[in-house]
Protein backbone atom coordinates (compact mmCIF):
# COMPACT_ATOMS: atom_id res chain seq x y z
CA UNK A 1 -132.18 -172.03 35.87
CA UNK A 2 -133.45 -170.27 33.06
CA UNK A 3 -133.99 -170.65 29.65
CA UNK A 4 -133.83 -168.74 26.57
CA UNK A 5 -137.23 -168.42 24.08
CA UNK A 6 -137.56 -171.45 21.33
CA UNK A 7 -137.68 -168.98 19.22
CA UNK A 8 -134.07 -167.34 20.06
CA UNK A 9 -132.92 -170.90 20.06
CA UNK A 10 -133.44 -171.45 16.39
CA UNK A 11 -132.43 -168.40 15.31
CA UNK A 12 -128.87 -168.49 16.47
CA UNK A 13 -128.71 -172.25 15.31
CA UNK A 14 -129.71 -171.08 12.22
CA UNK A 15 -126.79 -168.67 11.86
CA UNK A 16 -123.84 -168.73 8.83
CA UNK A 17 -120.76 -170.52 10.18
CA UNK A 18 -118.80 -168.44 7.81
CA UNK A 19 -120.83 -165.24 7.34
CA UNK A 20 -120.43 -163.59 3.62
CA UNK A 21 -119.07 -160.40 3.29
CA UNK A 22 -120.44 -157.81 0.87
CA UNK A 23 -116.93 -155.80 -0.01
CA UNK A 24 -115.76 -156.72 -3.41
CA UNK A 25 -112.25 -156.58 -2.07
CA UNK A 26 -112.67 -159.40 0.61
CA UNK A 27 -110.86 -162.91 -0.17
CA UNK A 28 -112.99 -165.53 -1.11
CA UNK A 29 -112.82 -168.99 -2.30
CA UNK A 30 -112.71 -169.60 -5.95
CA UNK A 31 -112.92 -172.61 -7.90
CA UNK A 32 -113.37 -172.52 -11.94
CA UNK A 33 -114.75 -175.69 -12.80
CA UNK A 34 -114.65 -177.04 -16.39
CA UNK A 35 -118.33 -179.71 -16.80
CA UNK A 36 -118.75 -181.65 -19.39
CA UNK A 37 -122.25 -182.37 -21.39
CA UNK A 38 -122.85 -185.16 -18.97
CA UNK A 39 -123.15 -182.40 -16.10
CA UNK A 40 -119.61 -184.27 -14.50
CA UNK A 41 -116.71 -181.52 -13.62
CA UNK A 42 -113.52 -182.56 -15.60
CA UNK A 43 -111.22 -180.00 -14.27
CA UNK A 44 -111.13 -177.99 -11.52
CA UNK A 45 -108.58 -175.19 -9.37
CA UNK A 46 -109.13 -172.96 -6.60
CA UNK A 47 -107.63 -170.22 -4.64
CA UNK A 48 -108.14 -167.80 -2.41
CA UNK A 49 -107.88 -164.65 -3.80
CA UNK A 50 -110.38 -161.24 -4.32
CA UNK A 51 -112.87 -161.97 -7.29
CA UNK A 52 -112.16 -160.61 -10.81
CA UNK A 53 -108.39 -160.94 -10.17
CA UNK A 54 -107.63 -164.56 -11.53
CA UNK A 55 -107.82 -165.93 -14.41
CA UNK A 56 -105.89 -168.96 -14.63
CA UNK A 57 -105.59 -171.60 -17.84
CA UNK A 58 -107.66 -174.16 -17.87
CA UNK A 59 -106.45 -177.84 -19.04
CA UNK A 60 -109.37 -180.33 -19.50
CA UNK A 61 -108.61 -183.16 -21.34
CA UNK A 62 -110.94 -184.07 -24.24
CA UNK A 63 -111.98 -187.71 -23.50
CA UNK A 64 -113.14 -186.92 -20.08
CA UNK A 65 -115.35 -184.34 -22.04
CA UNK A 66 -116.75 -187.47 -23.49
CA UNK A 67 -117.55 -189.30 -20.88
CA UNK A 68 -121.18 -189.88 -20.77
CA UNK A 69 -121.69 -188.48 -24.49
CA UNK A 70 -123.55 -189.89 -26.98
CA UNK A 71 -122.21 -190.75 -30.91
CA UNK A 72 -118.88 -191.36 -29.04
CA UNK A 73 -116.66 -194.72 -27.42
CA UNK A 74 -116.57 -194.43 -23.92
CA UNK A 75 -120.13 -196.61 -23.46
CA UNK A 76 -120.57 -197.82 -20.36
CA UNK A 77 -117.24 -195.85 -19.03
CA UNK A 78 -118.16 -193.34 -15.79
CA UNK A 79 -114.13 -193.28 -14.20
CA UNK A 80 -112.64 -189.57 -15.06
CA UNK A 81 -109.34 -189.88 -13.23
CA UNK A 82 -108.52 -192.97 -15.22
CA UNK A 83 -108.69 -194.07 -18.99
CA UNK A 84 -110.06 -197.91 -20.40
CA UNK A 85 -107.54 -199.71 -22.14
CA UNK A 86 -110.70 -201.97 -24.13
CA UNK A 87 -113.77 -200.56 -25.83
CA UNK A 88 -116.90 -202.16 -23.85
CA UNK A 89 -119.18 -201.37 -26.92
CA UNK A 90 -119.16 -201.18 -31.01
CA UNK A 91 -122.58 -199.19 -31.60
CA UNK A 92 -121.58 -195.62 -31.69
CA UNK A 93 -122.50 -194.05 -34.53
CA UNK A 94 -119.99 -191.74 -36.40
CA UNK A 95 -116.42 -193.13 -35.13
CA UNK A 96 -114.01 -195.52 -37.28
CA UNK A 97 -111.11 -196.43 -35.98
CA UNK A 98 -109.43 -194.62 -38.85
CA UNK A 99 -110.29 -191.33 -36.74
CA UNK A 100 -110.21 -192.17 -33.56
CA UNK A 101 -111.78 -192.45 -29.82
CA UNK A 102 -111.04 -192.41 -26.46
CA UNK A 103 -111.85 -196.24 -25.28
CA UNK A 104 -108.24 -197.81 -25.49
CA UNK A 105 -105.06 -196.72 -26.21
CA UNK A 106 -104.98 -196.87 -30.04
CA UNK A 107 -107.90 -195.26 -30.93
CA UNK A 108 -106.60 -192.10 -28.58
CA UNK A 109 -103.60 -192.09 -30.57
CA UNK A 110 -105.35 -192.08 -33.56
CA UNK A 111 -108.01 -188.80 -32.04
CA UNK A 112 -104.37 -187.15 -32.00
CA UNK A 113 -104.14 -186.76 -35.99
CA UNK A 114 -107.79 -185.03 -35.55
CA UNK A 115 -107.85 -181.22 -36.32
CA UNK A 116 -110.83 -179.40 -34.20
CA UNK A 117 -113.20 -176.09 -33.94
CA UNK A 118 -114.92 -174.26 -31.24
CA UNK A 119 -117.87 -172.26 -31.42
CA UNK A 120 -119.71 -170.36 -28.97
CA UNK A 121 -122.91 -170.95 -27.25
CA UNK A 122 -125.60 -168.61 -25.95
CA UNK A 123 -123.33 -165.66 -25.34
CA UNK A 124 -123.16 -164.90 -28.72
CA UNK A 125 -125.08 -162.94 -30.61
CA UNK A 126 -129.05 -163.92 -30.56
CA UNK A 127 -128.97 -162.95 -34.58
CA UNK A 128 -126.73 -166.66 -34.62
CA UNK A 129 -128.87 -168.69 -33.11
CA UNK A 130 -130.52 -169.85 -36.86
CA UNK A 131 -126.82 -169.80 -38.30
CA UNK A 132 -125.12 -171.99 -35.29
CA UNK A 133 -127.60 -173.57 -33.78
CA UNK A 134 -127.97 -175.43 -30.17
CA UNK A 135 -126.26 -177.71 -28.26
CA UNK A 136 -127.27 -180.37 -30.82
CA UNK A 137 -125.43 -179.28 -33.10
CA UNK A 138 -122.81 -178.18 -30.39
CA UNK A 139 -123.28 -174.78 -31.57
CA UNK A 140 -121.53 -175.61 -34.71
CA UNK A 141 -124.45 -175.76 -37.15
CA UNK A 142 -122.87 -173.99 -40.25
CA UNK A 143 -119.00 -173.22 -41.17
CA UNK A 144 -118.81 -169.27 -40.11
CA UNK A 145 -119.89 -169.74 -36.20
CA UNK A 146 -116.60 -171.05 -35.13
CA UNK A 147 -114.31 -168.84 -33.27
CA UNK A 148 -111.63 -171.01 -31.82
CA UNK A 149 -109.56 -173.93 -33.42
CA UNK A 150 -106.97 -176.33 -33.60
CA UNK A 151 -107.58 -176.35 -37.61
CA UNK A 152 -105.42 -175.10 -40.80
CA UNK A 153 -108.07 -172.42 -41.37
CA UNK A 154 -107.26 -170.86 -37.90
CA UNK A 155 -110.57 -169.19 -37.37
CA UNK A 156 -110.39 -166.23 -34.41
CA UNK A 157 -112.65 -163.85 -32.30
CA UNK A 158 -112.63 -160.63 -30.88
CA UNK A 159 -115.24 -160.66 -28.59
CA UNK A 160 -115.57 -164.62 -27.70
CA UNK A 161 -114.25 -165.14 -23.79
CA UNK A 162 -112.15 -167.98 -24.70
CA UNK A 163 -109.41 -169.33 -26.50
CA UNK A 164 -109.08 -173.16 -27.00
CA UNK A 165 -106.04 -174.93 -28.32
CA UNK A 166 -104.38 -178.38 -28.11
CA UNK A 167 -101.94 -178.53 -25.05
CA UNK A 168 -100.52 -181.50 -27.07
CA UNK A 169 -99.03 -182.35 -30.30
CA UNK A 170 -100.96 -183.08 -33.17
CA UNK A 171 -99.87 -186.03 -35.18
CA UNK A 172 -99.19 -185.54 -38.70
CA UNK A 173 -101.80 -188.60 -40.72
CA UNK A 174 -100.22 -191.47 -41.48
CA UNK A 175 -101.94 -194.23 -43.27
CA UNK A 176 -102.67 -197.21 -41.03
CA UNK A 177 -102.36 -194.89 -38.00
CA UNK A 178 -99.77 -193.94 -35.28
CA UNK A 179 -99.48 -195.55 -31.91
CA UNK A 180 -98.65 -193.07 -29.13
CA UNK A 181 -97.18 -194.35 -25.63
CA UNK A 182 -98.58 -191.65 -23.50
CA UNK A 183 -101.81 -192.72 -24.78
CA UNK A 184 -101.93 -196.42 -24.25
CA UNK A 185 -102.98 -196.44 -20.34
CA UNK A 186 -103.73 -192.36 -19.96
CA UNK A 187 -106.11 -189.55 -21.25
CA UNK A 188 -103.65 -187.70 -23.84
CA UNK A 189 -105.91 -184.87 -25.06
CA UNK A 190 -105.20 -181.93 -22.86
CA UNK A 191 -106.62 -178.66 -23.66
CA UNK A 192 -105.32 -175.10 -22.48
CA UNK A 193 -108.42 -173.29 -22.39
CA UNK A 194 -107.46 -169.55 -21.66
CA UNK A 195 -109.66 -166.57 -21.19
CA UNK A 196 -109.73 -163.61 -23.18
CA UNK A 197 -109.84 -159.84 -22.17
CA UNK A 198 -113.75 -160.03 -23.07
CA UNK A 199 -114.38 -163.32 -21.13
CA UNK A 200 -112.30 -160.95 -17.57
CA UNK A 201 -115.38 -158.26 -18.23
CA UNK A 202 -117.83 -160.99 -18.77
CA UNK A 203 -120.03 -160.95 -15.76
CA UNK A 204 -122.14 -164.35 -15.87
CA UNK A 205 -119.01 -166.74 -15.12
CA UNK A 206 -120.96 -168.36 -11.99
CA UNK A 207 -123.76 -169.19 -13.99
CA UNK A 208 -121.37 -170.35 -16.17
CA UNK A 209 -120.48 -170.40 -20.33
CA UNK A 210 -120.70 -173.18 -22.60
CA UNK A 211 -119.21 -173.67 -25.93
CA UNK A 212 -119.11 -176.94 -28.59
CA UNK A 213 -116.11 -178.59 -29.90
CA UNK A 214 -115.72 -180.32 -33.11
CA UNK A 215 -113.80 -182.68 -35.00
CA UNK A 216 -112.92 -182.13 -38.75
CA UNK A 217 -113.19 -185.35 -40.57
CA UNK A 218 -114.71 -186.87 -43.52
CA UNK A 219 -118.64 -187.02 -43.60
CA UNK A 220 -120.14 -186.16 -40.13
CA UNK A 221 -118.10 -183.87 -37.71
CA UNK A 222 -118.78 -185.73 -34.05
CA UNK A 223 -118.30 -182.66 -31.45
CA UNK A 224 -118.26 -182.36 -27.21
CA UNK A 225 -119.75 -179.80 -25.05
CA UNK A 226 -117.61 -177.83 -22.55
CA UNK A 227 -119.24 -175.29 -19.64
CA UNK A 228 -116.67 -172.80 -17.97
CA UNK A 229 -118.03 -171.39 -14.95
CA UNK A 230 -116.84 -170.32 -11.43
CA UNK A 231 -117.54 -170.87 -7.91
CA UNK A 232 -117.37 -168.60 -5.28
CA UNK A 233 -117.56 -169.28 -1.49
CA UNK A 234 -116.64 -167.17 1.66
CA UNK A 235 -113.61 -169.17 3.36
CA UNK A 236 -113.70 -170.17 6.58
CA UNK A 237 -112.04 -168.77 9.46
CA UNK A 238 -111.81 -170.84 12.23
CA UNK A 239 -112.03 -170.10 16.08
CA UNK A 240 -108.86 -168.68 17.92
């Protein structure tokens, strides 16, 4: 019998069960994940395909962005996959029911009527920063630092990585509100989030991006965060 050195021993168990490969042209698992403020992924896709080849849409729905946000309905509320038909609290701060929510059917129907902005985080420009702000003010400090919309003004960009519109329809106001059916038991506030030819040569995506979205209302403009970013892992191949 014989037996082969401790030291051998761990470093074979200690070996990659799917070892990496360094060629930029080898297949890999990717996943672009869409996170929310509360650090929770909203929206994710994969595929296996060679790195800097896909860029797919992206369709994260806006409530689920709220989940776990502050100034906003969903108190108490943790399920993504599924949307609360009552709202378990009154205290947030800057929603009326005139504008909207996310906690139960009517107020998402209302959040449809709501016009919104985007604006960049980190990856702009550093001379911004005083103009736009931080993730307090979702990056959305003064009028001017948005560069994607769903909003009469249509601001743009030509260097931003992102585009973000409504993947629904926007309801024209209506005093008293509107009631919605595909809102009364579902999230109803899908985004298409779609990348630009300056977000394919941006080179930090696994670290990942992160932007603020904003409502335009009367008086205080409540806002999200959204982080784009993508995974990459080697797939596996198994044992013939």
């Amino acid at each position: 019998m014989w037996f082969l050195p401790l030291a051998l021993v761990l470093c074979l168990s200690s070996l990659p069960l799917c070892p990496a490969d360094s060629s930029p042209h080898q297949p890999r698992n990717l996943t672009w994940l869409v996170v929310n403020g509360a650090g929770d992924v909203v929206w994710s896709l994969t595929k296996v395909t060679t790195p800097n080849s896909w860029w797919p849409d992206l369709y994260p729905d806006i409530c689920t962005l709220a989940v776990g946000a502050t100034d906003w309905d969903l108190e108490g509320h943790t399920g993504l996959q599924t949307a609360p038909t009552t709202c378990a609290s009154d205290k947030w701060t800057h929603w009326t029911p005139q504008w909207g929510g996310c906690c139960n059917g009517h107020w998402r129907s209302m959040l449809r009527m709501q016009e919104f902005y985007v604006c960049p985080g980190y990856h702009r420009g550093r001379s911004l920063n005083p103009k736009c702000g931080g993730g307090a003010d979702f990056f959305c400090k003064n009028w001017g630092c948005e560069m994607s919309w769903e909003a009469s003004w249509k601001p743009s960009s030509s260097w931003d990585y992102i585009k973000v519109v409504a993947n629904y329809t926007l309801e024209p106001y209506v005093p008293g509100g509107v009631s919605v059916p595909e809102c009364a038991y579902n999230w109803c506030h899908p985004l298409c989030v779609t990348f630009t030819e300056p977000g394919k040569m941006a080179k930090e995506w696994v670290k990942g991006y992160t932007w603020g979205l904003r409502f335009y209302k009367d008086g205080y403009d409540v806002g999200l965060l959204l982080t784009v970013k993508l995974q990459i892992e080697a797939p596996c191949t198994p044992d013939v």
